[in-house]
C-alpha atoms as a PDB file:
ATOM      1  CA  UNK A   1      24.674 -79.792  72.455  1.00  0.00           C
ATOM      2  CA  UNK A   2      22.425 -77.778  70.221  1.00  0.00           C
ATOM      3  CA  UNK A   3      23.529 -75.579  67.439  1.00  0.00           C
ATOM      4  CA  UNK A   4      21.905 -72.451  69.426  1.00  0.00           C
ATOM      5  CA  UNK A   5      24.399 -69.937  70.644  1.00  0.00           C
ATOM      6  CA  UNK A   6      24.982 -69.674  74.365  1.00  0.00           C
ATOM      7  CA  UNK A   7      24.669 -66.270  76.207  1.00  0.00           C
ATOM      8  CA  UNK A   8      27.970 -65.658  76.179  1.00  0.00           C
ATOM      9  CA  UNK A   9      28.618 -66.331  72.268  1.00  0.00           C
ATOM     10  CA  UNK A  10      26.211 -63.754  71.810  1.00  0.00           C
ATOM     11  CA  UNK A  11      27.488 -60.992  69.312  1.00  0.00           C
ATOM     12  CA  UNK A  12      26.416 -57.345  70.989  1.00  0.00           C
ATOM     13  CA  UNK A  13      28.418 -55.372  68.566  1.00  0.00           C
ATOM     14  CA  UNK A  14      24.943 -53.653  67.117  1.00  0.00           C
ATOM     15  CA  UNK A  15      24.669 -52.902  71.040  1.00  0.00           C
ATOM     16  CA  UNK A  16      28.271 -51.139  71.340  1.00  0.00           C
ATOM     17  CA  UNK A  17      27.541 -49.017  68.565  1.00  0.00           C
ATOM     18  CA  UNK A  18      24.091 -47.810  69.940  1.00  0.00           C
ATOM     19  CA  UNK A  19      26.167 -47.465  73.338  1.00  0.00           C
ATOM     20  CA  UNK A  20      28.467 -45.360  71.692  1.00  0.00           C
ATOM     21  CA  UNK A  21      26.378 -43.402  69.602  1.00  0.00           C
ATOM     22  CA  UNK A  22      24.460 -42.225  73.334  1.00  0.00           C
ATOM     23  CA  UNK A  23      27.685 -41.536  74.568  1.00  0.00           C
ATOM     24  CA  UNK A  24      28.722 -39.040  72.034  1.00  0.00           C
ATOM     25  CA  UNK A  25      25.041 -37.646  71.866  1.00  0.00           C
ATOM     26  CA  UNK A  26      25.500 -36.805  75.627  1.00  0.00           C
ATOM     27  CA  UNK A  27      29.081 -35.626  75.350  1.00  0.00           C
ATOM     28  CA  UNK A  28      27.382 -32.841  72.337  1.00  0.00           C
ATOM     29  CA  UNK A  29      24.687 -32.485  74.165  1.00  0.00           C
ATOM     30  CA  UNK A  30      27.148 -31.473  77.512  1.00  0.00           C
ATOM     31  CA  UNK A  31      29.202 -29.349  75.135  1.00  0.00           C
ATOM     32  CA  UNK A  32      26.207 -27.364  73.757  1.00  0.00           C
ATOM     33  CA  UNK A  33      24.624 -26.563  77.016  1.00  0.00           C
ATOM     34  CA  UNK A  34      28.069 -24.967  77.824  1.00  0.00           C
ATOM     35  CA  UNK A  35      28.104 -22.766  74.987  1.00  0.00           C
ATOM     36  CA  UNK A  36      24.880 -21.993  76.154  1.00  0.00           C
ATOM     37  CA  UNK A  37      26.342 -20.822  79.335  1.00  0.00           C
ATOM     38  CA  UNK A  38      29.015 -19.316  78.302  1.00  0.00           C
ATOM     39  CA  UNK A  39      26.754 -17.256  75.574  1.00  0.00           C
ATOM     40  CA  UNK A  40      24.564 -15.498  78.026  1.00  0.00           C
ATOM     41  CA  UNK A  41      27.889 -13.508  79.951  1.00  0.00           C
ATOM     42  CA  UNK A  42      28.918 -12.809  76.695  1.00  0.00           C
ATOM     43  CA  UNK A  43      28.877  -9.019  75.914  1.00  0.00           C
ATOM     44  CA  UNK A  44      26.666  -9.361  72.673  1.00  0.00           C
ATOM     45  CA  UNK A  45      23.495  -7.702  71.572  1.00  0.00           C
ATOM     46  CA  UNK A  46      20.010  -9.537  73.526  1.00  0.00           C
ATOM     47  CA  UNK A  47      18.345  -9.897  69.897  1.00  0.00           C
ATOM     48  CA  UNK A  48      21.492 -12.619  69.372  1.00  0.00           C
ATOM     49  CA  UNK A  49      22.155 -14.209  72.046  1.00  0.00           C
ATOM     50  CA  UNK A  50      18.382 -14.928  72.314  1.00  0.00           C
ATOM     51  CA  UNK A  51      18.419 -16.328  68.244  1.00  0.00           C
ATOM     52  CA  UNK A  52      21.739 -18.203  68.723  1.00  0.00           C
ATOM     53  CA  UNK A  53      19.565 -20.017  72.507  1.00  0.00           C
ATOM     54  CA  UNK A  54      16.666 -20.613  70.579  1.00  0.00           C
ATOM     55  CA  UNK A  55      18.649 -22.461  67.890  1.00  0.00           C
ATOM     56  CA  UNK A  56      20.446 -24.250  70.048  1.00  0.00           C
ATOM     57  CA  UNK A  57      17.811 -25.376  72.093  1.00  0.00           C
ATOM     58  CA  UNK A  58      15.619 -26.714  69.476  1.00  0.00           C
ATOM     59  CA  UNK A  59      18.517 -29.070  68.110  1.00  0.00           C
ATOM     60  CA  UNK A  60      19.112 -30.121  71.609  1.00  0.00           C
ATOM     61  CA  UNK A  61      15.528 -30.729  72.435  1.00  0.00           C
ATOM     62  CA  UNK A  62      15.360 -32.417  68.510  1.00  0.00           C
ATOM     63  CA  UNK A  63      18.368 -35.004  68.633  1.00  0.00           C
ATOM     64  CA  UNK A  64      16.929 -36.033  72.258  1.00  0.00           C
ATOM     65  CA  UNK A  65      13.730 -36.618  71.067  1.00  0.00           C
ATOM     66  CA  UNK A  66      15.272 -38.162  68.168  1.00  0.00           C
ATOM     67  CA  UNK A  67      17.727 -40.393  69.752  1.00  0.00           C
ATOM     68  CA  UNK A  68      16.793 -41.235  73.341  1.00  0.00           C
ATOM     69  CA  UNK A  69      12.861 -41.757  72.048  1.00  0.00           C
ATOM     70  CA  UNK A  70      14.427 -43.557  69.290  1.00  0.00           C
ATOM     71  CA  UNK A  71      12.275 -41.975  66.758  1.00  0.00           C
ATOM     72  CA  UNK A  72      15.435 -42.272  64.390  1.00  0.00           C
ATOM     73  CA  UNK A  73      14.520 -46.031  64.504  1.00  0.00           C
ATOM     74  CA  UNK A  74      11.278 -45.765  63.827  1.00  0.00           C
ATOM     75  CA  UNK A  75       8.348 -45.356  61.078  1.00  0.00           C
ATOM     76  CA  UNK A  76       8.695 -41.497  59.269  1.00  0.00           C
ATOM     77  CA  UNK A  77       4.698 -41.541  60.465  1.00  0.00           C
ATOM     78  CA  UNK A  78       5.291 -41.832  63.699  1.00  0.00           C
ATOM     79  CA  UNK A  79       8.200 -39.401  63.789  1.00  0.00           C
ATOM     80  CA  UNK A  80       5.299 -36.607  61.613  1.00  0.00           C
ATOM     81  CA  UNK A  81       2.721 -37.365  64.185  1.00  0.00           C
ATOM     82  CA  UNK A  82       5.069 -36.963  67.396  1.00  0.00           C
ATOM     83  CA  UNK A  83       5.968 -33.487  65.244  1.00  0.00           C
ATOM     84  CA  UNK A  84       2.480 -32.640  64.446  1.00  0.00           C
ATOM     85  CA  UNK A  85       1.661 -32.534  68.272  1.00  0.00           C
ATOM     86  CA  UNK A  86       4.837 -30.507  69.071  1.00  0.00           C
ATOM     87  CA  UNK A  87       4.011 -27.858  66.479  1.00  0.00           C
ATOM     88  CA  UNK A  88      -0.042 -27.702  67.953  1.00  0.00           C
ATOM     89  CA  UNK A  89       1.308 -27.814  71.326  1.00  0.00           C
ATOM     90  CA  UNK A  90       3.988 -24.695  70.185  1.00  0.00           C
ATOM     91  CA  UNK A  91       0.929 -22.977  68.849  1.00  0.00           C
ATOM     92  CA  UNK A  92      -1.485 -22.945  71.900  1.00  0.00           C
ATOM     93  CA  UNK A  93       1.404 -21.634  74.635  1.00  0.00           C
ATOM     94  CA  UNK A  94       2.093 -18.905  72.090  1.00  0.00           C
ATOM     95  CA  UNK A  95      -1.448 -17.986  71.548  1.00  0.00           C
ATOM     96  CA  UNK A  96      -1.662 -18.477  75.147  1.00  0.00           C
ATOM     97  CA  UNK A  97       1.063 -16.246  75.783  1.00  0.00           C
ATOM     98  CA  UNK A  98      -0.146 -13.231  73.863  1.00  0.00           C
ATOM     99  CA  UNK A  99      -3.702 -13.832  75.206  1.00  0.00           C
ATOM    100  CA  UNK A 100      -2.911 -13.380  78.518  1.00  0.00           C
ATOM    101  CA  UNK A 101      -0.055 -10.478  78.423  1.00  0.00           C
ATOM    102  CA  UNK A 102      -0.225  -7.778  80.613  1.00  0.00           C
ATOM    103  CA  UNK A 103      -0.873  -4.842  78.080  1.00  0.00           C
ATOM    104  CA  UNK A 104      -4.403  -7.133  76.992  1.00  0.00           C
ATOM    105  CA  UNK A 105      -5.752  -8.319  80.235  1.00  0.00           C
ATOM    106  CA  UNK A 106      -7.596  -5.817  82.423  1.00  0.00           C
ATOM    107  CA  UNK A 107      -7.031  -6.615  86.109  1.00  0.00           C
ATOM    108  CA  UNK A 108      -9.018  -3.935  87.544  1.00  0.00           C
ATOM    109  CA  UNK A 109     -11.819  -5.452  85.994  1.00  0.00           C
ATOM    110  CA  UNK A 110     -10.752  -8.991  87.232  1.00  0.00           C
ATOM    111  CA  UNK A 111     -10.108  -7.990  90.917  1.00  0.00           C
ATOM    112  CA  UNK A 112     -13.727  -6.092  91.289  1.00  0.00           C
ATOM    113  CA  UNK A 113     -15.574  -9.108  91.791  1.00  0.00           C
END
């Protein structure tokens, strides 16, 4: 026989870790999203609630990216660049968004055609 290690010698403990590591991530993840729910019935001023969603959101939408992309594994570059088109992306639907509110768009002028 060959010195080689069979499939079943195999050591997968670098896999059990990463298994466990998802786990937990989607545990947090499940917990956050019911603070989330919980949050909005709560009797607390809009201007709050709305900060304390925002906040939340982002690190949810950040350690998914992070971990189920695995951009934690990879080059910082790629990470900035994957960043760099979030934050352009961010900018144009909020420029977007305050180009086409209600108040700044005239729809009797639209509709005359």
């Amino acid at each position: 026989m060959s010195d080689a290690h069979s499939p079943s010698e195999t050591d997968h403990n670098g896999e059990a870790q990463k298994y466990h590591a998802f786990i937990n991530l989607a545990l947090a993840l499940a917990a956050i999203t019911g603070v989330e729910l919980v949050l909005v019935y709560l009797p607390i001023n809009q201007a709050v609630i709305f900060t304390v969603l925002i906040a939340l959101s982002l690190f949810k939408f950040i350690s998914v990216i992070a971990w189920f992309m695995h951009l934690i594994y990879d080059r910082l570059l790629l990470t900035l660049a994957f960043g760099t088109g979030l934050v352009i992306a961010t900018g144009t639907v909020i420029a977007l968004m305050f180009i086409l509110d209600r108040s700044y768009v005239d729809f009797e002028a639209i509709t005359a055609f």
